[in-house]
N, C-alpha and C. Protein backbone atom coordinates (compact mmCIF):
# COMPACT_ATOMS: atom_id res chain seq x y z
N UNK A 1 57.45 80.01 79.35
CA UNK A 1 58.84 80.18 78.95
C UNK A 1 59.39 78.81 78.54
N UNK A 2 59.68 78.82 77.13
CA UNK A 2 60.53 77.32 77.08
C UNK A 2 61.54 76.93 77.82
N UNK A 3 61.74 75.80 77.79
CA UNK A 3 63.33 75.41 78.78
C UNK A 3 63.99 75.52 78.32
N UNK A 4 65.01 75.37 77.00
CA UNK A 4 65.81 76.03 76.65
C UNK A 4 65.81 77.53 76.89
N UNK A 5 65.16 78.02 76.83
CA UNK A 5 65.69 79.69 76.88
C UNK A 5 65.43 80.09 78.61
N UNK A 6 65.07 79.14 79.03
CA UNK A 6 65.00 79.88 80.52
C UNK A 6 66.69 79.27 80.99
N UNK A 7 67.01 77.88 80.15
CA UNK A 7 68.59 77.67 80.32
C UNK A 7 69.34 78.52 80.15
N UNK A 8 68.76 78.91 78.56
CA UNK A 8 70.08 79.78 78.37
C UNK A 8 69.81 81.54 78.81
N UNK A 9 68.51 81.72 79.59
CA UNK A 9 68.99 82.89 80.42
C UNK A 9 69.31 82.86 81.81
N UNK A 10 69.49 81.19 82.61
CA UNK A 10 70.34 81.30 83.56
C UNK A 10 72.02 81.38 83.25
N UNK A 11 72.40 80.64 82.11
CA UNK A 11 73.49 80.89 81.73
C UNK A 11 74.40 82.30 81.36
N UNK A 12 73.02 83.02 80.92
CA UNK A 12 73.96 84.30 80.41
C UNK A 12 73.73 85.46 81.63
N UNK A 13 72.94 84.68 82.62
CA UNK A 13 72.81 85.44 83.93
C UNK A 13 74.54 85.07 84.63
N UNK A 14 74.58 83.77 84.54
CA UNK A 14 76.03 83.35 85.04
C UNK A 14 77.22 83.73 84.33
N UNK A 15 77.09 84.11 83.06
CA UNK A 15 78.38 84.56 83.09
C UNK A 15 78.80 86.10 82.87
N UNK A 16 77.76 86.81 83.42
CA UNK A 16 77.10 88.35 84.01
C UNK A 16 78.14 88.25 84.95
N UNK A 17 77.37 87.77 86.12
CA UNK A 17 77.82 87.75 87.68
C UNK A 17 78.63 86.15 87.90
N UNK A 18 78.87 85.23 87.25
CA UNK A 18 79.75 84.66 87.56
C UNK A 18 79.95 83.20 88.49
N UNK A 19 79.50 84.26 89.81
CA UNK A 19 78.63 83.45 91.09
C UNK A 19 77.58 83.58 91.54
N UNK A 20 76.51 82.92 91.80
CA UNK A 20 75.39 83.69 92.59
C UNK A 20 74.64 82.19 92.62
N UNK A 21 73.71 82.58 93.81
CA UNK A 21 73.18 81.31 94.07
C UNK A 21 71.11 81.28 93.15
N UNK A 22 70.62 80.42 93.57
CA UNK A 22 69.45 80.05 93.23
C UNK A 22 68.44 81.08 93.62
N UNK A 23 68.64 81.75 94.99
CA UNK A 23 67.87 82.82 95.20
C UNK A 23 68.14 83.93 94.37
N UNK A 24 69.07 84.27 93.97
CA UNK A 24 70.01 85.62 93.84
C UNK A 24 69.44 85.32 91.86
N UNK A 25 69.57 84.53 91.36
CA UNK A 25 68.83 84.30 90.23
C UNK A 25 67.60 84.02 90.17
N UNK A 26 66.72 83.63 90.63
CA UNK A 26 65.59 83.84 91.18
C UNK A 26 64.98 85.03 90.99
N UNK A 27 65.87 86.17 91.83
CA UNK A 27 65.16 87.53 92.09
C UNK A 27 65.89 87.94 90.94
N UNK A 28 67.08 87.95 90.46
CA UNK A 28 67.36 88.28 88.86
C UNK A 28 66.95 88.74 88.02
N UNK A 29 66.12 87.48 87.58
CA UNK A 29 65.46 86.59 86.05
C UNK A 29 64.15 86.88 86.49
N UNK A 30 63.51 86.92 87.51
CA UNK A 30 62.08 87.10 88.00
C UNK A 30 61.88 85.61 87.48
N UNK A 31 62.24 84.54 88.04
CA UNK A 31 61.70 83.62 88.07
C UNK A 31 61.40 82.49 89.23
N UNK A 32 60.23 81.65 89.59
CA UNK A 32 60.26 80.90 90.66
C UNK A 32 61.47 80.20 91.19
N UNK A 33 61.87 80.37 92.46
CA UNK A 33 62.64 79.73 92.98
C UNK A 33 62.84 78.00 92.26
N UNK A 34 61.93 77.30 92.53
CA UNK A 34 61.76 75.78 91.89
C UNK A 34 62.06 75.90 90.72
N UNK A 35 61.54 76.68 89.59
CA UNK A 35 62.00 76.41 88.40
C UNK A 35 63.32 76.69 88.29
N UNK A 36 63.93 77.62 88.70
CA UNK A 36 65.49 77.99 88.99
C UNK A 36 66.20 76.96 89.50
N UNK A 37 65.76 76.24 90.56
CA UNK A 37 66.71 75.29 91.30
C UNK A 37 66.42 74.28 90.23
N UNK A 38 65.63 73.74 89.62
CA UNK A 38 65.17 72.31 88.31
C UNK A 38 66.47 72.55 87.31
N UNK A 39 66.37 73.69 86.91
CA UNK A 39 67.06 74.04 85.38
C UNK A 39 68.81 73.87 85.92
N UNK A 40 69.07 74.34 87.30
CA UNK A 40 69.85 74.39 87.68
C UNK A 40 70.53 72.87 88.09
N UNK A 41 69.56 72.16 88.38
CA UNK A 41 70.11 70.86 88.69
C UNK A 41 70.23 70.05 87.04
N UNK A 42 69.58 70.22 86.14
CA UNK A 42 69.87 70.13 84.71
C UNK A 42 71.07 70.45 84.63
N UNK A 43 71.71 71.99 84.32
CA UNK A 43 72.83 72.29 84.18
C UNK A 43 73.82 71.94 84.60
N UNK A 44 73.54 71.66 86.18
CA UNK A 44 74.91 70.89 87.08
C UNK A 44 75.29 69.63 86.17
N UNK A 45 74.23 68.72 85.94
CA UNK A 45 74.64 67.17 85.34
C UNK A 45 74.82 67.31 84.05
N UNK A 46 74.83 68.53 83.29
CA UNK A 46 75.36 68.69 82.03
C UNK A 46 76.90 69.02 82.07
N UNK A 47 77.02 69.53 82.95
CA UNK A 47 78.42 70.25 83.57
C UNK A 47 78.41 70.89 82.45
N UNK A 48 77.57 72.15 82.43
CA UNK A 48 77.23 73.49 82.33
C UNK A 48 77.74 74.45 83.32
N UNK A 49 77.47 73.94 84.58
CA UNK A 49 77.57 74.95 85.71
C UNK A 49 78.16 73.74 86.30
N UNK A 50 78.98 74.22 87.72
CA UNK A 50 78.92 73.60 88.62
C UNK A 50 78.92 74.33 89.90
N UNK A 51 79.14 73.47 91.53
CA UNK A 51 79.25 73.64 92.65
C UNK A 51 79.94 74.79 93.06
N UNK A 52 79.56 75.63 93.70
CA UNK A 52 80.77 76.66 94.00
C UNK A 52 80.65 76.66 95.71
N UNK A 53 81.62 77.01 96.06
CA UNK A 53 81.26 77.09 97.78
C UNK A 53 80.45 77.78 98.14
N UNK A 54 79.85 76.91 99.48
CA UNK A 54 78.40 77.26 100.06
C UNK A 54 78.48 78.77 101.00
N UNK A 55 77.70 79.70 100.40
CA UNK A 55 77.76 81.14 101.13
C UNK A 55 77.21 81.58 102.38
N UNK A 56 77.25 82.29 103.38
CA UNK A 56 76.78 82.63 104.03
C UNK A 56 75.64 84.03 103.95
N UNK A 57 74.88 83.30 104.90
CA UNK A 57 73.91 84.40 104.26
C UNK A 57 74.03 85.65 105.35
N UNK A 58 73.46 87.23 104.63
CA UNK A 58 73.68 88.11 105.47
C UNK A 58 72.88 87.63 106.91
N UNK A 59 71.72 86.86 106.71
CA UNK A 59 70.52 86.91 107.47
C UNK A 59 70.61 85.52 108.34
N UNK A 60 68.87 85.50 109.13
CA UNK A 60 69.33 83.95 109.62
C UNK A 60 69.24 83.27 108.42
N UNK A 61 70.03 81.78 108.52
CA UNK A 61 69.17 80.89 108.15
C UNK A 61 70.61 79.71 107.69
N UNK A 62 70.42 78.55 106.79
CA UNK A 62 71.76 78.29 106.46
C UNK A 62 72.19 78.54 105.10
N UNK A 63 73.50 78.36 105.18
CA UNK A 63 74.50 78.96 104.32
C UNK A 63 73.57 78.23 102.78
N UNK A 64 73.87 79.25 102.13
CA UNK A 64 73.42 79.20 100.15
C UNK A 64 74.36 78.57 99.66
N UNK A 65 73.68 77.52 98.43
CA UNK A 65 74.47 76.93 97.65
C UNK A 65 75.26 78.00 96.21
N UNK A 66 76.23 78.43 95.76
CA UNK A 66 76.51 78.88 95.15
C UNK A 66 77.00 78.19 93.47
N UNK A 67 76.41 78.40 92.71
CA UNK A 67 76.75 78.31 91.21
C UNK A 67 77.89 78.73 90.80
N UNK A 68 78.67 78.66 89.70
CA UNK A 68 79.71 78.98 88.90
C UNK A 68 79.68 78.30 87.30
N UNK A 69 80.30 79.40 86.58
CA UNK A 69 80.42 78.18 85.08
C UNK A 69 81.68 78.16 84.85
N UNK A 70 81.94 76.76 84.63
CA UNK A 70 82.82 76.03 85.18
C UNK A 70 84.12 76.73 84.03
N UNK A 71 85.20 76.64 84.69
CA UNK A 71 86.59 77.73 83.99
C UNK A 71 86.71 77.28 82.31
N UNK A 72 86.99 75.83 82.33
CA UNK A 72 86.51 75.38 81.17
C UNK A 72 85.47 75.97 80.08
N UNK A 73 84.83 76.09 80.39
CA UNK A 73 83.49 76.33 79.44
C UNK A 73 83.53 78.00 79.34
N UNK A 74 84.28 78.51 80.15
CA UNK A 74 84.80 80.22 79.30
C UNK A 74 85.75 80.70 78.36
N UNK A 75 86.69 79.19 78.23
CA UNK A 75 87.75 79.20 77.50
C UNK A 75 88.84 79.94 77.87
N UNK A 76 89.80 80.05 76.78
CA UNK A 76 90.72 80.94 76.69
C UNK A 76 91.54 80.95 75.27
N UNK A 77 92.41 81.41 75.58
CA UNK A 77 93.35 82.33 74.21
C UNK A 77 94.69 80.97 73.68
N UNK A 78 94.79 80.05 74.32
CA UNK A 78 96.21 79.51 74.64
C UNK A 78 96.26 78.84 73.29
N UNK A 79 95.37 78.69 72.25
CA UNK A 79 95.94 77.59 71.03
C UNK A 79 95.87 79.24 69.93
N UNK A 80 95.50 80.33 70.18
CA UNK A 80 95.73 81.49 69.85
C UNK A 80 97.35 81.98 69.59
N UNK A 81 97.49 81.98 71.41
CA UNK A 81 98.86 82.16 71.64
C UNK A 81 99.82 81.45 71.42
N UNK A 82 99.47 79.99 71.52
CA UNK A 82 101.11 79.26 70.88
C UNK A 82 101.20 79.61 69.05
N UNK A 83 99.84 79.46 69.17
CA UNK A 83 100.12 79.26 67.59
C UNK A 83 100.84 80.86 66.79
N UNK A 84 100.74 81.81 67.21
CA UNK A 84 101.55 83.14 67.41
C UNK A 84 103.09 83.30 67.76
N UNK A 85 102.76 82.28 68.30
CA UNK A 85 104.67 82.17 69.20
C UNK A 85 105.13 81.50 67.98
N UNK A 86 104.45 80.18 67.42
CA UNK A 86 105.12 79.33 66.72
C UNK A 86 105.68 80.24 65.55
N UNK A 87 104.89 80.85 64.95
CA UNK A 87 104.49 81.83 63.73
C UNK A 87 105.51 82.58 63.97
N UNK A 88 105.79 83.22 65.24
CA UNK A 88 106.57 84.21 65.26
C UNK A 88 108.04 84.21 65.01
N UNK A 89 108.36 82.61 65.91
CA UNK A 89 109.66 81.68 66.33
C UNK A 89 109.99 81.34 64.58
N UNK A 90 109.12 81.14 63.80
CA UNK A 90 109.46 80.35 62.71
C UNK A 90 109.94 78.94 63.09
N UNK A 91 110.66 79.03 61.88
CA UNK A 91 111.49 77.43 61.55
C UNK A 91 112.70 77.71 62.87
N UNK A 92 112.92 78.62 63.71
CA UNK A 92 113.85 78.96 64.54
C UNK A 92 113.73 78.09 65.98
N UNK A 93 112.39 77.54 66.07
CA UNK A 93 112.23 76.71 67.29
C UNK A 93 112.82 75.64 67.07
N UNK A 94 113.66 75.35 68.41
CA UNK A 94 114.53 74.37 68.53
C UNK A 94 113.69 72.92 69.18
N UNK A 95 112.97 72.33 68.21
CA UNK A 95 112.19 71.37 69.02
C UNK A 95 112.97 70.34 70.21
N UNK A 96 114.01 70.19 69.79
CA UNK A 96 115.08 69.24 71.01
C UNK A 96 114.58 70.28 71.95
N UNK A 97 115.34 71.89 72.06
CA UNK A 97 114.85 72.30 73.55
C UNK A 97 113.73 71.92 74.36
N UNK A 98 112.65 72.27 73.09
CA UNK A 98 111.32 72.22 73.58
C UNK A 98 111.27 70.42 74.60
N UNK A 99 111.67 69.90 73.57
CA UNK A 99 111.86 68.41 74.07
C UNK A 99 112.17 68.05 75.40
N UNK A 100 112.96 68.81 75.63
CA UNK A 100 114.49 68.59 77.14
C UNK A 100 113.11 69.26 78.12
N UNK A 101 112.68 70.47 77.63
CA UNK A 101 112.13 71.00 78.70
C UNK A 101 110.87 69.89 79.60
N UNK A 102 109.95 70.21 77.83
CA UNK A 102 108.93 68.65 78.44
C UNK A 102 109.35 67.73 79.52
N UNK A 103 110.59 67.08 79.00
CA UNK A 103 110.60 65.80 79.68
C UNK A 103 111.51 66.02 81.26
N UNK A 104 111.37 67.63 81.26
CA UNK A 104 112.38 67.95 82.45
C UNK A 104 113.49 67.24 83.30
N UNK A 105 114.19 66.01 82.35
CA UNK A 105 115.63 65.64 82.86
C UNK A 105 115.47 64.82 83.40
N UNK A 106 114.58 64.27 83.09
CA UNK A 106 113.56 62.64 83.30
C UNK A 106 114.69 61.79 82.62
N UNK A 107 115.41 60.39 84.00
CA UNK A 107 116.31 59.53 83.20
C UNK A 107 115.48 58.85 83.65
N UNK A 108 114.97 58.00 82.87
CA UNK A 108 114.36 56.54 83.61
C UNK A 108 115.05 55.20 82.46
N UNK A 109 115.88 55.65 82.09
CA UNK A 109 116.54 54.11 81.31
C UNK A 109 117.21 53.34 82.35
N UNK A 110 117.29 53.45 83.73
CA UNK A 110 118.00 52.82 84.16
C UNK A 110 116.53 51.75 84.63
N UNK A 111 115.90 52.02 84.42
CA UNK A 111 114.03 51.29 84.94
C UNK A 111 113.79 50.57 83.74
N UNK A 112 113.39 48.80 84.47
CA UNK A 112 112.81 47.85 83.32
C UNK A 112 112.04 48.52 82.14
N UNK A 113 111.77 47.69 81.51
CA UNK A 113 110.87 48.42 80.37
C UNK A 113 109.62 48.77 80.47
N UNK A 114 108.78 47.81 81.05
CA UNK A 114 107.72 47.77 81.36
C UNK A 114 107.26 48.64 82.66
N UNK A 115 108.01 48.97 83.34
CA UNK A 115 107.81 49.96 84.56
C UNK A 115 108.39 51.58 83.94
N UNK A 116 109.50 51.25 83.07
CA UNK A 116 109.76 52.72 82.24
C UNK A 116 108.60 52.87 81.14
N UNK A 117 108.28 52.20 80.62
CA UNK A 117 106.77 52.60 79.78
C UNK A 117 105.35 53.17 80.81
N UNK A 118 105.31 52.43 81.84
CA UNK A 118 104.10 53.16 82.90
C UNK A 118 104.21 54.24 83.43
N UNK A 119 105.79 54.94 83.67
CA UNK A 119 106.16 55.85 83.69
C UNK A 119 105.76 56.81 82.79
N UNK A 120 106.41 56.73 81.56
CA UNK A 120 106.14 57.25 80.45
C UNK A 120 104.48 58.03 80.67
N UNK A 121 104.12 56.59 80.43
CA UNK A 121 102.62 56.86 79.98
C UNK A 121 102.04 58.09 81.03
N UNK A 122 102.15 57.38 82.33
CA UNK A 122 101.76 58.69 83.85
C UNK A 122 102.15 60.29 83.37
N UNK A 123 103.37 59.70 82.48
CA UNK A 123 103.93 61.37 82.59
C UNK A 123 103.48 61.82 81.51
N UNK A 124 102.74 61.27 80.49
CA UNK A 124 102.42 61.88 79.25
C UNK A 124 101.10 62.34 79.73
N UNK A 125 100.66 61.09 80.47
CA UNK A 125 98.44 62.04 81.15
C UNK A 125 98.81 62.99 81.73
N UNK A 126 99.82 63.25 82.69
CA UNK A 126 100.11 64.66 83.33
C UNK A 126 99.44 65.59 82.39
N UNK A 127 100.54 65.69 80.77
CA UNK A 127 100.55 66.51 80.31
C UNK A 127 99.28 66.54 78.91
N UNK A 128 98.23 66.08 79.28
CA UNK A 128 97.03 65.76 78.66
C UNK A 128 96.66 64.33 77.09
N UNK A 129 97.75 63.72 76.85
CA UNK A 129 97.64 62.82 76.15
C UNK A 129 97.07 61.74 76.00
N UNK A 130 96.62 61.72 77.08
CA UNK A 130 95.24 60.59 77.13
C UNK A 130 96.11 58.87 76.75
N UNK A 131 97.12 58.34 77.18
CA UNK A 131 97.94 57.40 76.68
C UNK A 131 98.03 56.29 77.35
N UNK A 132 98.26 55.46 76.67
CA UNK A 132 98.67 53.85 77.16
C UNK A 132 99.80 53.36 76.11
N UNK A 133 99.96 52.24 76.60
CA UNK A 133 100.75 51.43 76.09
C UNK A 133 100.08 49.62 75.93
N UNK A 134 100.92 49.33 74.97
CA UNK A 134 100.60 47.91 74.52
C UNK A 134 101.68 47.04 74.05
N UNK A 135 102.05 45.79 74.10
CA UNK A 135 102.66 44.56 73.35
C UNK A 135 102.73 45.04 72.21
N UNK A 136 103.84 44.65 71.33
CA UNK A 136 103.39 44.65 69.97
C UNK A 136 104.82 43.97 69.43
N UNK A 137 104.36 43.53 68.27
CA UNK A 137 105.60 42.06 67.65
C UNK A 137 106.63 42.56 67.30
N UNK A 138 106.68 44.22 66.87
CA UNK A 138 107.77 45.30 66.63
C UNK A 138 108.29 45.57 67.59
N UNK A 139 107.69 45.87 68.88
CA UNK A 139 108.28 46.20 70.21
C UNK A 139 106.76 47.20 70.59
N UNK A 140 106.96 47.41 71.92
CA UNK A 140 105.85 48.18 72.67
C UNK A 140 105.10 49.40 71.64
N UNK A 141 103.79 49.47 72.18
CA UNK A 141 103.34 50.14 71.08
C UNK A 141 102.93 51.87 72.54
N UNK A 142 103.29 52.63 71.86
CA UNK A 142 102.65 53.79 73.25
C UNK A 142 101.77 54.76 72.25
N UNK A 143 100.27 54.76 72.71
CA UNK A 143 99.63 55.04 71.77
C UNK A 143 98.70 56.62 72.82
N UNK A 144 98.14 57.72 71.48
CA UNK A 144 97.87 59.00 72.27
C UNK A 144 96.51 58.82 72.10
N UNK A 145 95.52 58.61 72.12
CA UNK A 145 93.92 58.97 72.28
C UNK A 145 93.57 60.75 72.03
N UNK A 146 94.56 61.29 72.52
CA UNK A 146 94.10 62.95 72.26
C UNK A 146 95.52 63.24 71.70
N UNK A 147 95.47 64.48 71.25
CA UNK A 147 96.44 65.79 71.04
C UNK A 147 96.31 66.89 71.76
N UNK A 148 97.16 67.01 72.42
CA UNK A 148 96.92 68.26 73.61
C UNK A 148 97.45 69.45 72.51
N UNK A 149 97.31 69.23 71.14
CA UNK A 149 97.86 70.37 70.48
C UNK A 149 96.98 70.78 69.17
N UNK A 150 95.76 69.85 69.02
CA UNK A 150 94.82 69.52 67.81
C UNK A 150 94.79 70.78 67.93
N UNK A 151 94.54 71.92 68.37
CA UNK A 151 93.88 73.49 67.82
C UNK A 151 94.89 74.00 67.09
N UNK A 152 96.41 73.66 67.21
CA UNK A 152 97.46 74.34 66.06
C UNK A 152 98.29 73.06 65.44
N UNK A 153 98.32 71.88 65.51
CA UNK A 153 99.35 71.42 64.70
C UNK A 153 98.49 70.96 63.35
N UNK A 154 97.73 71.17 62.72
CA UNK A 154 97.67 71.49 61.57
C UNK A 154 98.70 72.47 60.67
N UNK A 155 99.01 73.44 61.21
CA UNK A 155 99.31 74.38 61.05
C UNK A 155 101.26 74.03 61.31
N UNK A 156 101.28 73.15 62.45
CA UNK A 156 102.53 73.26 62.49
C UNK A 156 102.85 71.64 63.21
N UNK A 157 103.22 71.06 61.81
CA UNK A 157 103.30 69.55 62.24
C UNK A 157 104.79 69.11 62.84
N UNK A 158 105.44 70.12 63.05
CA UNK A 158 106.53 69.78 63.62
C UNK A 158 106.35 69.50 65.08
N UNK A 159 104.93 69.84 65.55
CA UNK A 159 104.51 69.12 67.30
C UNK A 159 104.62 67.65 66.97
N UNK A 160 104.14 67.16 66.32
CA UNK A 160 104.36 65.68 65.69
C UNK A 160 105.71 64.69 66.00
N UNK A 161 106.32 65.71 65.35
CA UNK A 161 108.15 65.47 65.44
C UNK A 161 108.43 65.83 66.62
N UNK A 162 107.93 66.23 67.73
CA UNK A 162 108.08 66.76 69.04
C UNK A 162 107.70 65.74 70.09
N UNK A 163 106.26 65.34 69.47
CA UNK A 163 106.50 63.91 70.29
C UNK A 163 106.95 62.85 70.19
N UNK A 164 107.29 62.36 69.16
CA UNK A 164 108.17 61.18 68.60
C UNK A 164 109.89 61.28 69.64
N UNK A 165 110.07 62.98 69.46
CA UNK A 165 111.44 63.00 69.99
C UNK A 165 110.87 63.30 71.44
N UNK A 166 109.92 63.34 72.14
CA UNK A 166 109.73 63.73 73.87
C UNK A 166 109.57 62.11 73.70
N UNK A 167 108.87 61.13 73.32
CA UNK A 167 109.12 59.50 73.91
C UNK A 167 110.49 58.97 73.64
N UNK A 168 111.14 59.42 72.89
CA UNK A 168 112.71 59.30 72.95
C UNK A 168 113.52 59.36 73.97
N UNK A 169 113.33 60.42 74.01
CA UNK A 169 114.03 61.51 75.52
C UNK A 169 113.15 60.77 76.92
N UNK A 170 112.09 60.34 76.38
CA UNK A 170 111.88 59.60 77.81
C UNK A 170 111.81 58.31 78.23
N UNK A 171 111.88 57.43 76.95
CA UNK A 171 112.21 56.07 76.90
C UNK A 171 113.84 55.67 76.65
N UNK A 172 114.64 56.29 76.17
CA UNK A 172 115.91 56.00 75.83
C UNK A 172 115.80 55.60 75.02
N UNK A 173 114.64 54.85 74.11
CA UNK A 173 115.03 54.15 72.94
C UNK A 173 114.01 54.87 71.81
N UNK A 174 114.30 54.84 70.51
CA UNK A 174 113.79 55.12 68.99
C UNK A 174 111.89 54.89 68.57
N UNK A 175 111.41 56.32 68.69
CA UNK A 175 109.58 55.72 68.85
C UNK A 175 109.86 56.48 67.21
N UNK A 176 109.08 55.12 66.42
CA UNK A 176 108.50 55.58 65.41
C UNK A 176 107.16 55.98 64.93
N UNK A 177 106.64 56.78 64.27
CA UNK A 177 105.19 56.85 64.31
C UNK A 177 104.55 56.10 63.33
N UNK A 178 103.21 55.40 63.87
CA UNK A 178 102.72 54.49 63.18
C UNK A 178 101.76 55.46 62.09
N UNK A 179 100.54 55.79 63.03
CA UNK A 179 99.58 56.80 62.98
C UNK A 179 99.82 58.06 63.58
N UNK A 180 99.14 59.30 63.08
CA UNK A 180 98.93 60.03 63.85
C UNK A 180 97.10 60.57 63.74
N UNK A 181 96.82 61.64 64.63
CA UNK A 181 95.71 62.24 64.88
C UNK A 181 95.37 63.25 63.91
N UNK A 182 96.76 63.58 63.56
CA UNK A 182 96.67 65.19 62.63
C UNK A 182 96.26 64.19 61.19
N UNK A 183 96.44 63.12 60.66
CA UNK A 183 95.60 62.58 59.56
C UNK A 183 94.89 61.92 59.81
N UNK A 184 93.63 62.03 60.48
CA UNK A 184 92.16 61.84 60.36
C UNK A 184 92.61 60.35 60.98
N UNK A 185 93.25 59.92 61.77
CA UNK A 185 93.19 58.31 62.61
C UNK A 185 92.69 59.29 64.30
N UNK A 186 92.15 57.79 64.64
CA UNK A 186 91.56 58.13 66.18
C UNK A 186 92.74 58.32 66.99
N UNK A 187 93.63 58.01 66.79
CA UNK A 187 95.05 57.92 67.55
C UNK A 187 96.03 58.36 66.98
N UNK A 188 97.04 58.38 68.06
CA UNK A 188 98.59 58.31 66.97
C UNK A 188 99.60 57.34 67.66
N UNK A 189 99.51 56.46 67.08
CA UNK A 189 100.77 55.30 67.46
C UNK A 189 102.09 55.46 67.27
N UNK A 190 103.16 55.21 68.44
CA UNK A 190 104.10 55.23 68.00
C UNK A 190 104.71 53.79 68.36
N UNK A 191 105.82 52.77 67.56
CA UNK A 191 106.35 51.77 68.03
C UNK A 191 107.62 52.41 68.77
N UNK A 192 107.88 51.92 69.75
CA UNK A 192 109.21 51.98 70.33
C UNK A 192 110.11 50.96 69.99
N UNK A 193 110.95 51.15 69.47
CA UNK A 193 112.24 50.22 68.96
C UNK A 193 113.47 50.12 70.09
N UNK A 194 113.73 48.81 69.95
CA UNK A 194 114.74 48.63 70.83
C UNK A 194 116.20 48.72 70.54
C-alpha cells in the first residue's frame, strides 16, 4: 500500500467517525497497528490530525490515545456567509456602525502613543490581523501581515475603508493607507497621522 493512500485512507476514515483511536482504525482499515500509529504520528506533525483526549477503555488496560481532524481543516461557510450579508445589505451597510462595534467603545486616547499603538496592535491580533507597528518619518506606521477578510473583500473593498476607519476609532488620530493586501502587496500599511 503506498503511503500516501494509506494517509489518505486514515484521513477519510477520520472524517467518517471523527474520533477514534489507533486501535479502532487499525481494526477499521484492516491495517497493522504500527503502520497506523507511523502514518499517524506523520499526520499529527503535519497538523493533519491532532490530540484528542485520552479514552478509557471498556477493558483492562490504560486509557487510548484518541485522534481528531483538527476543526480547522473541516472548514466552514463564514466567507460564504458574510459575503451574502454584504450582497444582501448592499451599499446600505453602515461601515461607521460596523466600526463602533469592532472597536467596542475602546477610548484609549487618553494613553501615550506608544502604549496606545500596543494596544491597538493586541486588539487587532485578537481579531486575526497578524499586526505590528513601526517608527516612521510621517508618523507611526501600523502595518497588517494578513486580512482576516481576503475570501470576500475583493468583492467588497469597502472592508478596506473599514479598517482605515476601525484604527481611527481606535487610535484617535487619521490612519492613511499606504498599501494594501487586496492589491497584490504582502501587507497593508497604514500611516497614522497626528
Amino acid at each position: 500500500m503506498a503511503v500516501t493512500t494509506a494517509r489518505h485512507k486514515i484521513l477519510a476514515y477520520m472524517m467518517k467517525y471523527r474520533i477514534s483511536s489507533a486501535r479502532e482504525i487499525s481494526r477499521g482499515l484492516k491495517m497493522s497497528a504500527a503502520t497506523v500509529r507511523h502514518h499517524l504520528r506523520v499526520l499529527l506533525s503535519d497538523g493533519r490530525l491532532e490530540s484528542a483526549s485520552a479514552r478509557v477503555r471498556p477493558s483492562r488496560g490504560r486509557p487510548e490515545k484518541a485522534y481528531s481532524i483538527p476543526l480547522a481543516a473541516l472548514g466552514d461557510n463564514l466567507p460564504a456567509l458574510s459575503e451574502a450579508l454584504l450582497a444582501e445589505a448592499g451599499r446600505t451597510v453602515r461601515i461607521e456602525a460596523l466600526v463602533k462595534r469592532l472597536a467596542d467603545e475602546s477610548d484609549l486616547k487618553s494613553q501615550p502613543v506608544a502604549k496606545r499603538l500596543n494596544l491597538v496592535v493586541e486588539r487587532l491580533n485578537q481579531m486575526n490581523y497578524h499586526a505590528r507597528w513601526e517608527a516612521g518619518s510621517e508618523g507611526p506606521r501600523v502595518i497588517f501581515s494578513h486580512c482576516p477578510y481576503m475570501a470576500i473583500v475583493a468583492k467588497h473593498p469597502e472592508l478596506c475603508k473599514m479598517d482605515a476607519l476601525l484604527l481611527e476609532k481606535l487610535m484617535g488620530t487619521s490612519a492613511e493607507p499606504l498599501t494594501t493586501i487586496r492589491e497584490e502587496n504582502s501587507s497593508c500599511v497604514f500611516v497614522m497621522r497626528r
